[in-house]
Protein backbone atom coordinates (compact mmCIF):
# COMPACT_ATOMS: atom_id res chain seq x y z
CA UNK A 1 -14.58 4.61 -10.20
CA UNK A 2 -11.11 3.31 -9.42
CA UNK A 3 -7.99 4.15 -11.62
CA UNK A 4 -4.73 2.34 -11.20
CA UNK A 5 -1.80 2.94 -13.42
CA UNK A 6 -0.79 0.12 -14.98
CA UNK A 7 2.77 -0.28 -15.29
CA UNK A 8 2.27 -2.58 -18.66
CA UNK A 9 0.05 0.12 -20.34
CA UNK A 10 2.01 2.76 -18.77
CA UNK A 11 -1.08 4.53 -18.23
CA UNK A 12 -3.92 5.05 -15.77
CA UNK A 13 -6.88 2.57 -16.34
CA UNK A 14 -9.95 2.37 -14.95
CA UNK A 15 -9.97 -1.14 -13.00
CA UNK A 16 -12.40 -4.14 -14.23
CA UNK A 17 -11.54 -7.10 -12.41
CA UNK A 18 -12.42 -9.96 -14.95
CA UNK A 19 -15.04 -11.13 -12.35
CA UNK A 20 -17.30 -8.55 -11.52
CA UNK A 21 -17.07 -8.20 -7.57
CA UNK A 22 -13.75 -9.86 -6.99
CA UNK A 23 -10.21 -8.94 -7.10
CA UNK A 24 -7.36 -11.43 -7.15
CA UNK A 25 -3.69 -9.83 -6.36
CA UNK A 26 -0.82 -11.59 -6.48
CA UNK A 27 2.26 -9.87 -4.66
CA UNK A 28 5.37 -10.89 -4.89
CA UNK A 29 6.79 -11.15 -0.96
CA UNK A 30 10.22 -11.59 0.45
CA UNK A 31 13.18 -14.02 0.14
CA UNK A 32 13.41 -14.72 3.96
CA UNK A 33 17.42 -14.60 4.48
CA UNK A 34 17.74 -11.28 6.67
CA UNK A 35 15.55 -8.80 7.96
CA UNK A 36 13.70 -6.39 6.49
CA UNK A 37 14.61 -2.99 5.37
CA UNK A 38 12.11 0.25 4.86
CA UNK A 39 12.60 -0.28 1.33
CA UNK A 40 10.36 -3.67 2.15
CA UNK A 41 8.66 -1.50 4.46
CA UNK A 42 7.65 0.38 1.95
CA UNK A 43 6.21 -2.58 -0.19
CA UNK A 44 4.68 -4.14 2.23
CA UNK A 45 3.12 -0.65 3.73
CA UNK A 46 1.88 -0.04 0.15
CA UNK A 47 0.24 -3.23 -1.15
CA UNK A 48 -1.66 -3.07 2.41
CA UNK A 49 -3.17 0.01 2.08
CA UNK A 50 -4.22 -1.24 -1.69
CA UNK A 51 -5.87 -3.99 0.15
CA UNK A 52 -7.50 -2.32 2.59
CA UNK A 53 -8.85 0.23 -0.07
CA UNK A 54 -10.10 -2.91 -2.54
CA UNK A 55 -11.82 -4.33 1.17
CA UNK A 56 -13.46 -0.80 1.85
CA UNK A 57 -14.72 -0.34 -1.90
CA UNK A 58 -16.82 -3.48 -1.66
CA UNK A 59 -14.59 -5.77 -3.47
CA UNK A 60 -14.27 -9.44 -2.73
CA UNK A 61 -10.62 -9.70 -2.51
CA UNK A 62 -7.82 -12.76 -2.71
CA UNK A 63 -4.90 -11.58 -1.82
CA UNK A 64 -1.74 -13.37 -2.14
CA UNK A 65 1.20 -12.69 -1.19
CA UNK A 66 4.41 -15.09 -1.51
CA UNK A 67 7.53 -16.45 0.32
CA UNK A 68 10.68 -17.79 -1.02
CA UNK A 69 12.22 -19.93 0.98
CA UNK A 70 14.59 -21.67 -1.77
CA UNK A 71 17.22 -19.15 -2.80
CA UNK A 72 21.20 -19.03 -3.73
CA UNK A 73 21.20 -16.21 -0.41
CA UNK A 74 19.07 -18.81 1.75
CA UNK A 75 21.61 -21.67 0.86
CA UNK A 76 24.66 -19.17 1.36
CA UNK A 77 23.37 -18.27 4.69
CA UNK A 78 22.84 -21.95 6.12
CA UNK A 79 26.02 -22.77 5.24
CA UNK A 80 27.86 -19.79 6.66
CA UNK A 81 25.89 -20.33 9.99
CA UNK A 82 25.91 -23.94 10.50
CA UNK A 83 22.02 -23.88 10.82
CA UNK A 84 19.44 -25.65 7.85
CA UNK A 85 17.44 -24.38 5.30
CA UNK A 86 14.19 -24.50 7.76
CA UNK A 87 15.91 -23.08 10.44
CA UNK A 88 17.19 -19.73 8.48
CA UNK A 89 14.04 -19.31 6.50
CA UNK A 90 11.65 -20.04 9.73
CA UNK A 91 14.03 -17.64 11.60
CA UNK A 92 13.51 -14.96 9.14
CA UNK A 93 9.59 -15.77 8.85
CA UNK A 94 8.99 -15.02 12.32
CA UNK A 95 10.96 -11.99 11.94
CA UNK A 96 9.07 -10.34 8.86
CA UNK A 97 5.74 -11.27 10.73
CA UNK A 98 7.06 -9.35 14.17
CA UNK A 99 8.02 -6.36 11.70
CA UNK A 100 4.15 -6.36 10.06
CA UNK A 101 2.74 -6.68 13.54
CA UNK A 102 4.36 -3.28 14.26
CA UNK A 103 3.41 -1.13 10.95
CA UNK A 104 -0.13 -2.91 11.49
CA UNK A 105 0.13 -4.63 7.97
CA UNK A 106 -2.45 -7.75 7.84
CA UNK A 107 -1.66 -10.92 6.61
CA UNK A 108 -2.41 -11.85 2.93
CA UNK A 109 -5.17 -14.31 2.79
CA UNK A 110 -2.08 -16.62 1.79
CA UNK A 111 1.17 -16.72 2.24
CA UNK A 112 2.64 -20.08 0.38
CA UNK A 113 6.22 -20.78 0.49
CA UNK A 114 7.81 -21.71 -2.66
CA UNK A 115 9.25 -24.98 -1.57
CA UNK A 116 5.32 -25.77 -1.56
CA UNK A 117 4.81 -25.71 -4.97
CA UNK A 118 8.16 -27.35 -6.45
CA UNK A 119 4.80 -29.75 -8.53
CA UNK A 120 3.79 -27.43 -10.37
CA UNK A 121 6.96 -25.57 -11.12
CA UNK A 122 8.32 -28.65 -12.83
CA UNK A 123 4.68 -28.76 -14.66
CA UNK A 124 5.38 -25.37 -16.43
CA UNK A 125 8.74 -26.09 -17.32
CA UNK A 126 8.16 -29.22 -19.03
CA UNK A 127 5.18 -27.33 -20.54
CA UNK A 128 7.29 -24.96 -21.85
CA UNK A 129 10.08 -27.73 -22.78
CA UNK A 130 7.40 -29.07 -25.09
CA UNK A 131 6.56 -25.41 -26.74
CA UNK A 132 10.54 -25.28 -27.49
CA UNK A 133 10.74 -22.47 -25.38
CA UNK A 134 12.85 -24.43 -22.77
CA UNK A 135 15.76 -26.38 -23.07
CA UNK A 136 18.32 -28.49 -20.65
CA UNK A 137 22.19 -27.20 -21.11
CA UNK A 138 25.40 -29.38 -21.02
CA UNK A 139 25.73 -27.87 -17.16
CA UNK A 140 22.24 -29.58 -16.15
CA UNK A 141 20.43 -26.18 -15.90
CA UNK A 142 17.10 -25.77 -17.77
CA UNK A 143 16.87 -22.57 -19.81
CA UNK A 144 14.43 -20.51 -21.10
CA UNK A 145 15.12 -19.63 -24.67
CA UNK A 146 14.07 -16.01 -24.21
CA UNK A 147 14.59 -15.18 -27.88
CA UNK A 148 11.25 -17.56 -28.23
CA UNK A 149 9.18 -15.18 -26.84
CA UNK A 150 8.30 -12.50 -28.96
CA UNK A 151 6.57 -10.39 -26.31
CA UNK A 152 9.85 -10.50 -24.17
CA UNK A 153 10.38 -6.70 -23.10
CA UNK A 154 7.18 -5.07 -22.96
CA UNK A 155 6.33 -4.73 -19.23
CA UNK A 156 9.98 -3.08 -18.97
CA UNK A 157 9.98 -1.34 -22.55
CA UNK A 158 13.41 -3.29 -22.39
CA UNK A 159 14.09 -4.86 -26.80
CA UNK A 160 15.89 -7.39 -26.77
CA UNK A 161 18.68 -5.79 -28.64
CA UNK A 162 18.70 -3.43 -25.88
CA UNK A 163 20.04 -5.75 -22.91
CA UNK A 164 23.53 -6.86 -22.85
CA UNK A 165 24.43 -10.49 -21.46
CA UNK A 166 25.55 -10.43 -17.38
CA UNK A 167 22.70 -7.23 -17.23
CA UNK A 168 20.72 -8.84 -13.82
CA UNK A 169 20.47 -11.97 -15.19
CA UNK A 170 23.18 -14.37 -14.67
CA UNK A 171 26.15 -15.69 -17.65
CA UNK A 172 26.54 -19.63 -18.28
CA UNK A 173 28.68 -21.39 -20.38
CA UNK A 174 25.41 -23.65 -20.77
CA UNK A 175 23.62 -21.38 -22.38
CA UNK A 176 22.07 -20.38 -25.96
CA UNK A 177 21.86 -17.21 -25.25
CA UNK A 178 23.02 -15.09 -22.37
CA UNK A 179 19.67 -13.77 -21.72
CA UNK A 180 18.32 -16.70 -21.33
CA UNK A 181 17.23 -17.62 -17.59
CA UNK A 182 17.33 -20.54 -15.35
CA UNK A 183 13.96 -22.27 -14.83
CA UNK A 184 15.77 -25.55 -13.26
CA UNK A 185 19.34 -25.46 -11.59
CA UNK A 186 21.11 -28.46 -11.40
CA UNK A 187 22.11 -29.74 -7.67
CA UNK A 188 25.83 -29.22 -7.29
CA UNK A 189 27.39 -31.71 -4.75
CA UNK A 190 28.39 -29.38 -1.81
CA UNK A 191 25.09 -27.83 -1.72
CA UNK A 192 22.40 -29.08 1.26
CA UNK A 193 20.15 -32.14 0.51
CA UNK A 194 17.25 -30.25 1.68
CA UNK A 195 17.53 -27.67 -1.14
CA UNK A 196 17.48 -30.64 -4.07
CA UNK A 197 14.15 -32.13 -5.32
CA UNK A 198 13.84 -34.89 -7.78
CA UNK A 199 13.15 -33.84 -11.43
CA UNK A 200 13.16 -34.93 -14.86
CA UNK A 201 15.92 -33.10 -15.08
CA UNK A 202 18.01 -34.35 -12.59
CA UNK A 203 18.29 -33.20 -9.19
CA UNK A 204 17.71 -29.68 -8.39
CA UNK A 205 15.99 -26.54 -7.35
CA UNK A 206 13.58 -24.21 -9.02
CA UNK A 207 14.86 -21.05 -10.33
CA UNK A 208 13.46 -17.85 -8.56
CA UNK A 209 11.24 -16.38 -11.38
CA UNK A 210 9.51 -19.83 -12.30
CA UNK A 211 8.45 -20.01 -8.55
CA UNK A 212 5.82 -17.18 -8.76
CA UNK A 213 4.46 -18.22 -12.17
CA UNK A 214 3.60 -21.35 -10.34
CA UNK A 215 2.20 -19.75 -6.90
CA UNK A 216 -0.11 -17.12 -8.51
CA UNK A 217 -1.43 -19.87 -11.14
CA UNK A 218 -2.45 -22.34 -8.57
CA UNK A 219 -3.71 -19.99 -5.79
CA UNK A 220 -5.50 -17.33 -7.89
CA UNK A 221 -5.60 -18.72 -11.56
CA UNK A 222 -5.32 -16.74 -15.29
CA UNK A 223 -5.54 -13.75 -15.34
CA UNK A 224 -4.72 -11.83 -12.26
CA UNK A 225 -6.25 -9.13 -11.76
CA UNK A 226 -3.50 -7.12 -10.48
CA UNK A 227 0.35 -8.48 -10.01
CA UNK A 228 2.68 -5.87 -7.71
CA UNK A 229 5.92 -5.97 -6.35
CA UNK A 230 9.14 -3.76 -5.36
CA UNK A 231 10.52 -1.51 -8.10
CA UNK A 232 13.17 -4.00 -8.82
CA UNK A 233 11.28 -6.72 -10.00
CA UNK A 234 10.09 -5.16 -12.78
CA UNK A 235 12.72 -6.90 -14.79
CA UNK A 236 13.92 -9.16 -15.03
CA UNK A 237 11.90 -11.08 -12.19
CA UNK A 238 8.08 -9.92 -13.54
CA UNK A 239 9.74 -9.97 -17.11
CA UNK A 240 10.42 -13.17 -16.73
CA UNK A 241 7.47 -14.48 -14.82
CA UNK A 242 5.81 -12.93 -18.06
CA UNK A 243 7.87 -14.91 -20.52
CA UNK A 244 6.90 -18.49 -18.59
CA UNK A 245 3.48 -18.13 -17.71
CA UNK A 246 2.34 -16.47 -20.97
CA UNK A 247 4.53 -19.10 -22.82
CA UNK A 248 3.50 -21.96 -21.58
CA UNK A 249 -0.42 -21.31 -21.22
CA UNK A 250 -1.27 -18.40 -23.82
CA UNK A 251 -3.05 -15.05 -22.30
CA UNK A 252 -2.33 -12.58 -19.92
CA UNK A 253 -0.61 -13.42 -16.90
CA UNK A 254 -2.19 -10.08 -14.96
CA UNK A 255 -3.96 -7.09 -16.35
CA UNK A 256 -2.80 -4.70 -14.24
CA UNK A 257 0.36 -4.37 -13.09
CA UNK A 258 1.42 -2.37 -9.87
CA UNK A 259 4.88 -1.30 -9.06
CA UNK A 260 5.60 0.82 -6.28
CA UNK A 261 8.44 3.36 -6.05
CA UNK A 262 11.96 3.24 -4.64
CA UNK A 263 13.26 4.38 -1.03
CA UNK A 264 16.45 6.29 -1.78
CA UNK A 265 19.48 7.27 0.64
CA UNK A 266 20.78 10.26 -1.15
CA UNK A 267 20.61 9.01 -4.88
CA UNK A 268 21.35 5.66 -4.09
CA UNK A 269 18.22 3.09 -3.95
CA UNK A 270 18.46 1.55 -0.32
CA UNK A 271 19.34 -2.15 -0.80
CA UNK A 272 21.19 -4.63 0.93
CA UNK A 273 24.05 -4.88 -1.67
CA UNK A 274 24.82 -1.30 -1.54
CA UNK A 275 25.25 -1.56 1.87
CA UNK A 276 22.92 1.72 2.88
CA UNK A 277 19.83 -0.16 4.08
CA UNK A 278 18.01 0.45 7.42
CA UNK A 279 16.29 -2.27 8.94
CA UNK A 280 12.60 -1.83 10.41
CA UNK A 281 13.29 -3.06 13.39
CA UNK A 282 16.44 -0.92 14.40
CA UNK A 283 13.87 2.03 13.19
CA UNK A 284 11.08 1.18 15.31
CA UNK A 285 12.60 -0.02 18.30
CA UNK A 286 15.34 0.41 21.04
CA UNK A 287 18.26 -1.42 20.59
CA UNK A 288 17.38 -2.99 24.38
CA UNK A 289 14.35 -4.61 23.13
CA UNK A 290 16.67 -6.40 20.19
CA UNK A 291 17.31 -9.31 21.94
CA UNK A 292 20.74 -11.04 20.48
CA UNK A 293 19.42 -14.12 18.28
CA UNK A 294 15.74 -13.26 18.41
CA UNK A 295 13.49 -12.87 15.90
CA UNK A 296 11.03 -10.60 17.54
CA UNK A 297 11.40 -7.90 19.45
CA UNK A 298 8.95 -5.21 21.14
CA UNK A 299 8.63 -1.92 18.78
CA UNK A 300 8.11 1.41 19.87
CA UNK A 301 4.27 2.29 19.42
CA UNK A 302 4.85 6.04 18.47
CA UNK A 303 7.45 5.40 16.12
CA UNK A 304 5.99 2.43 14.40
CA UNK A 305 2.77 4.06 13.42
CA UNK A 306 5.62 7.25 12.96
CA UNK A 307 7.65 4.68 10.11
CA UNK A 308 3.63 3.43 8.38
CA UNK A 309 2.88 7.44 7.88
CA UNK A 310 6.08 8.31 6.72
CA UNK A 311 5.29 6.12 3.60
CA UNK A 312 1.47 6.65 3.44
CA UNK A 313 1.87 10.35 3.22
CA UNK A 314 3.85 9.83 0.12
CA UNK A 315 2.00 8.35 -3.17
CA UNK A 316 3.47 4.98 -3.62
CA UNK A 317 5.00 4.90 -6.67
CA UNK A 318 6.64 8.54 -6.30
CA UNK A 319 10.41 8.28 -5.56
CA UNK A 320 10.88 8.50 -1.60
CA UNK A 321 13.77 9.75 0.44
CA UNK A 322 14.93 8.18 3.55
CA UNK A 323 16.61 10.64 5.90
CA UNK A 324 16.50 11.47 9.75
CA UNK A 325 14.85 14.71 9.35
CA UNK A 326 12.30 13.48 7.51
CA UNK A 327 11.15 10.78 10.05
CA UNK A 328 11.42 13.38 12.14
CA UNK A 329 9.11 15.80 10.15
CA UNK A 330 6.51 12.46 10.03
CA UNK A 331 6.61 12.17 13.78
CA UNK A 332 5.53 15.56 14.26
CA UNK A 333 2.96 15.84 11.54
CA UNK A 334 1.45 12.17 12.52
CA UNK A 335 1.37 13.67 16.35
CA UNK A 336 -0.39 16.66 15.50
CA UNK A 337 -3.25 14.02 14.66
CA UNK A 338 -3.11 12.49 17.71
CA UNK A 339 -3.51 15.32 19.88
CA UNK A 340 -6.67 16.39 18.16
CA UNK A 341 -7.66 13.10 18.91
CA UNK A 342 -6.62 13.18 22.72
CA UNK A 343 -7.92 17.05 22.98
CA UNK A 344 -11.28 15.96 21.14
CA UNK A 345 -12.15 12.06 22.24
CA UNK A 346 -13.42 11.08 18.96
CA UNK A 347 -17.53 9.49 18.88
CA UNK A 348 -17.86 5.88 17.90
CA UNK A 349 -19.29 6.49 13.47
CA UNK A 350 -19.22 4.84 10.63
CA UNK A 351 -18.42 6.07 7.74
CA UNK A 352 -20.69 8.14 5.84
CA UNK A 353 -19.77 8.18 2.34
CA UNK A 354 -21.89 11.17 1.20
CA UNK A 355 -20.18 13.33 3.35
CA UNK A 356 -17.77 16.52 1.75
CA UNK A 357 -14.59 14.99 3.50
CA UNK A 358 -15.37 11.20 3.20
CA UNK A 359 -16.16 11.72 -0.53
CA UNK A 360 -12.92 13.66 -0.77
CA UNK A 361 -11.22 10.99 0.70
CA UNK A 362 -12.61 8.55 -1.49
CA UNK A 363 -12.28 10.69 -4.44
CA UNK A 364 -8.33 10.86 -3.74
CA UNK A 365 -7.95 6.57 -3.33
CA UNK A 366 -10.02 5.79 -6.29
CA UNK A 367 -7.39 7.86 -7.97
CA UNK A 368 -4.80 5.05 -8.34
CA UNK A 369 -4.37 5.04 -4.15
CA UNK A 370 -3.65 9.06 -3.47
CA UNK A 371 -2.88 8.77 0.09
CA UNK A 372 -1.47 12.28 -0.03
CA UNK A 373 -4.38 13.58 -0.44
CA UNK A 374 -6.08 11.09 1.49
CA UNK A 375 -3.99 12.63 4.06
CA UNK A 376 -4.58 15.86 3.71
CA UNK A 377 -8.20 15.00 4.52
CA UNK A 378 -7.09 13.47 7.35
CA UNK A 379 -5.99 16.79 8.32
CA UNK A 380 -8.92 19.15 7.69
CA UNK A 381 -10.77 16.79 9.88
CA UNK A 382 -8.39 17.56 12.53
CA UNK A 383 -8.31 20.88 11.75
CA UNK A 384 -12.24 20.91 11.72
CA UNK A 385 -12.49 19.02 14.85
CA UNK A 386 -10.31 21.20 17.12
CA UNK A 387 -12.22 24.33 16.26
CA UNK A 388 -15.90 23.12 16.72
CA UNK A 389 -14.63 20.90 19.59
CA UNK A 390 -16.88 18.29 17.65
CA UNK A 391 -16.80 14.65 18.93
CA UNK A 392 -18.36 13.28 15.14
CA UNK A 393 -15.83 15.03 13.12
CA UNK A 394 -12.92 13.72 15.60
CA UNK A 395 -14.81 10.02 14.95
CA UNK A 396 -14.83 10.26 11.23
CA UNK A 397 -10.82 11.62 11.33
CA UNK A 398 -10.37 8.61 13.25
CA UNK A 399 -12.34 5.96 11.13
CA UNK A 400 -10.84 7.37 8.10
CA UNK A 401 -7.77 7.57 9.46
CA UNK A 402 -8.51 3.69 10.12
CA UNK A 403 -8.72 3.34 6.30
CA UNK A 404 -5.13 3.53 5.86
CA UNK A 405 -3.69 1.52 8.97
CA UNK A 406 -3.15 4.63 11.22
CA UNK A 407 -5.13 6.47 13.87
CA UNK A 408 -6.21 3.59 15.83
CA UNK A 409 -3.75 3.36 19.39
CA UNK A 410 -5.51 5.41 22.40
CA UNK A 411 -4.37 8.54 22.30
CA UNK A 412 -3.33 9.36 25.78
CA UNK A 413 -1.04 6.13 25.67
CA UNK A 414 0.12 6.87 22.17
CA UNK A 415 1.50 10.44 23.54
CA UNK A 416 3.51 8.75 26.39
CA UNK A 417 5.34 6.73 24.34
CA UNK A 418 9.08 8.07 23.49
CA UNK A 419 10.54 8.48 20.19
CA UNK A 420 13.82 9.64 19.28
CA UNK A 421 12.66 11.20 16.30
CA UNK A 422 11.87 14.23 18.09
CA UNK A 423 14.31 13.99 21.29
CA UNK A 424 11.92 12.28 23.71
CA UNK A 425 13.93 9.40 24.61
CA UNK A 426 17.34 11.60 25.70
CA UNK A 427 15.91 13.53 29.03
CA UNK A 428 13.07 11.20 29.44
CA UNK A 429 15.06 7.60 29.17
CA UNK A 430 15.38 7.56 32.44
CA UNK A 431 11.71 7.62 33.71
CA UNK A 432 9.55 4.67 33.31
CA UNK A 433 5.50 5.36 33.04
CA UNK A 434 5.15 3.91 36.44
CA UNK A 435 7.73 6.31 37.71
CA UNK A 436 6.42 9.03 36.00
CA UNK A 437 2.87 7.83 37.81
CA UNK A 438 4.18 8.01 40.77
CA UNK A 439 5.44 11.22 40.89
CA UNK A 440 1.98 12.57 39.56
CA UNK A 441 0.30 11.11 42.63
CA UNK A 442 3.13 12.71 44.93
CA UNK A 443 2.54 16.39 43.36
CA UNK A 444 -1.69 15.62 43.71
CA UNK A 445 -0.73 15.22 47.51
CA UNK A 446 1.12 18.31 47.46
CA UNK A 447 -1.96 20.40 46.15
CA UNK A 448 -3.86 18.57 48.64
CA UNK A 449 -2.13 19.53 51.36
CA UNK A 450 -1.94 23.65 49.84
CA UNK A 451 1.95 22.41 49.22
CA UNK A 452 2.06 24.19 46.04
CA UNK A 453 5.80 24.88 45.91
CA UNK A 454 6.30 20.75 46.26
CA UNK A 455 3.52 20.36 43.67
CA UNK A 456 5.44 23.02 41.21
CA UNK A 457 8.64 21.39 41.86
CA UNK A 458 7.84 18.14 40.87
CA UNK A 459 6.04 19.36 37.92
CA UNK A 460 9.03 21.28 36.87
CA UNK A 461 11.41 17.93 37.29
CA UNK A 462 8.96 15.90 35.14
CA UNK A 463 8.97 19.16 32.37
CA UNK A 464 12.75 19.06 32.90
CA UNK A 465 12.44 15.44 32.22
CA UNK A 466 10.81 15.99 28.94
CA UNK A 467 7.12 15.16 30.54
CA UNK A 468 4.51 17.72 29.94
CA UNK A 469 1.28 17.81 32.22
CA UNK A 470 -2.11 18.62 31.78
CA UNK A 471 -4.68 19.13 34.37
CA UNK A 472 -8.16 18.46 33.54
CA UNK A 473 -11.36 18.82 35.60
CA UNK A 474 -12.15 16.90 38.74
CA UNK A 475 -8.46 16.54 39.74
CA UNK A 476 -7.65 14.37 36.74
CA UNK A 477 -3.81 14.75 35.58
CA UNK A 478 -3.25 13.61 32.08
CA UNK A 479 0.73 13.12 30.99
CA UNK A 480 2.91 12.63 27.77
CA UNK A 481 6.51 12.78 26.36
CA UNK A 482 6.29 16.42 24.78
């Protein structure tokens, strides 16, 4: 039986979706003003491999996963680049979808934008208006009266007597309290039209935490089964989404609650306003394929599947570190993998669930998602299949593998592609595959024609080139950056 640790209970659970069958998960996605760092990565990476596992175990999954599109940061951003709100946030869109394309995340079964849903955001807030747990301020700003709430604290273990005012939730003059929130922000006059809406209230724009109250509500309904996010948004943003949706309609907002764990730089968390984040796309890709003012680019196929196992070999809510070395001690381990599958060509099987490894495999995921051990399955399969030379263990490390997101480029082209990780790209930048081909065919020639001191010279200048060979029966040369 599945077990998830529930960040409200602070315990693991055994997981009953409230409708036996079917899962509804409600993730909270980006705010599209830059690109994405590996601490996203990392998020994104994680949730997928959640619902791949809830897909694999039978259930009937909804998955939702949001985009805001109405921020101070999207606003900020317009304005300092002469461009509109559409433009920045479509811009930024198109870049988080190149950057899921290359960890092979798939798509939520939706994706709604927050400036979608500006209805039903005003619906809650007046709902709440009429409990007395919101009020309008002298600035124009709705509030919500936090101090209302009596549950307020208990997904964070944060009392109320605990947080001091300006502690991630912003000070106004306007305000009861200063922990109270904005629900509604009142339009100032140099702002963009296209970021005001018509209210009760006056012109204005949601505030961020009201937005997902409103998106998981209408998509998925009361409860959710399961509500995740970054570490961060544990509070105030899930706090807070807590506060409005339980306020103004009673119940649970989720049972479980899923938080995954922080990418750190040192001791630092990586984030964008500490100034030590690394995007995806300058980790998965050569700074040539970055074309100026584009949102997509072409990522590396080695190191992309390199940056997805670099997070699924670590549990997802364990504290990860973000260094060099230890991309570099992914890219090795991941190719290991890959070489059992190029030495062994792997048979075409499904899964067979009874099976010692598969049920170890299993046995780890059900156990609130241990991909480490997951992994390590992964490689006593490999393990397995390189001594017996067996095609059906090779298939089921492969359709395992599969499980997770990983395993699935052909593994003769996977092995050609470079990766600075390991070195590959510094002798070997220099020779395209078609060169490389056509050297190959020049030193098959050679043996032809009993040159063998051509044919070890050229194979010498491709080693030199960081290009190892392999000769397999009936004349067939196979290749890859070694």
């Amino acid at each position: 039986m599945l077990h998830i640790y529930n960040t409200l209970s602070r315990s693991k659970e055994p997981f009953t979706p409230v409708e036996p069958g079917r899962v509804r998960m409600y993730v909270c996605g980006m705010t599209v003003y830059d690109f994405c760092h590996l601490g996203h990565a990392r998020m994104l990476v994680g949730f997928d491999v959640v619902q791949r596992w809830l897909r694999a175990s039978g259930y009937q999954l909804s998955y939702v996963r949001n985009i805001t599109d109405i921020d101070d940061k999207i606003i900020r951003r317009a304005v300092e680049s002469n461009r509109t709100l559409g433009e920045v946030t479509s811009f930024y869109i198109e870049a988080m979808h190149a950057d899921e394309l290359a960890l092979n995340v798939e798509s939520p079964d939706y994706e709604p934008r927050a400036t979608q849903h500006v209805g039903e955001m005003l619906g809650i807030i007046e709902l709440l208006e009429e409990k007395g747990l919101a009020y309008q301020s002298d600035d124009g700003d709705v509030n919500y009266a936090v101090r209302g709430f009596k549950g307020y604290g208990k997904l964070s273990g944060k009392t109320l007597d605990d947080l001091r005012a300006g502690e991630r939730v912003a000070v106004s003059s306007g305000k009861r309290d200063p922990l109270d929130f904005v629900l509604w922000k009142s339009a100032k006059a140099d702002e963009p039209a296209e970021s005001k809406w018509e209210s009760p209230y006056g012109l204005g724009r949601p505030g961020w935490h009201i937005e997902c109250s409103a998106m998981s509500k209408s998509l998925l309904g009361l409860p959710l089964d399961i509500h995740g996010g970054g570490p961060d948004l544990k509070f105030p943003h899930h706090e807070n989404e807590i506060a409005q949706t339980e306020g103004a309609f009673g119940g649970a907002l989720a049972n479980v609650w899923m938080h995954c764990g922080p990418l750190m730089v040192d001791a630092d968390k990586m984030s964008k306003s500490l100034g030590n984040f690394r995007t995806i796309r300058d980790t998965v890709a050569d700074s040539a394929t970055l074309a100026p003012g584009s949102a997509q680019y072409a990522a590396n196929p080695r190191e992309a599947e390199m940056l997805r196992f670099f997070i699924v070999r670590n549990h997802y809510r364990s504290i990860q570190n973000y260094a060099p070395d230890n991309l570099r001690d992914a890219q090795n381990a991941l190719d290991r993998l890959y070489h059992t599958l190029n030495n062994v060509p792997p048979a075409l099987v499904e899964i067979d669930w009874t099976l010692p490894e598969a049920q170890a495999f299993r046995q780890a995921m059900d156990d609130d998602f241990n991909t480490p051990e997951a992994v390590a399955v992964l490689f006593e399969l490999s393990s397995q299949a390189n001594r017996n030379s067996s095609a059906r263990t090779s298939g089921l490390l492969k359709a395992l593998g599969g499980v997770l997101g990983l395993l699935q480029a052909d593994p003769g082209r996977y092995l050609q592609s470079s990766s600075r990780y390991l070195g590959l790209d510094a002798p070997a930048e220099h020779l395209s595959d078609d060169v490389i081909l056509e050297l190959i065919a020049a030193r098959s020639e050679a043996k032809k024609a009993r040159s063998f001191d051509q044919a070890d010279a050229i194979r010498v200048q491709l080693r030199d080139a960081g290009i190892e060979l392999e000769d397999k029966p009936g004349g067939v040369t196979q290749w890859r950056r070694a």
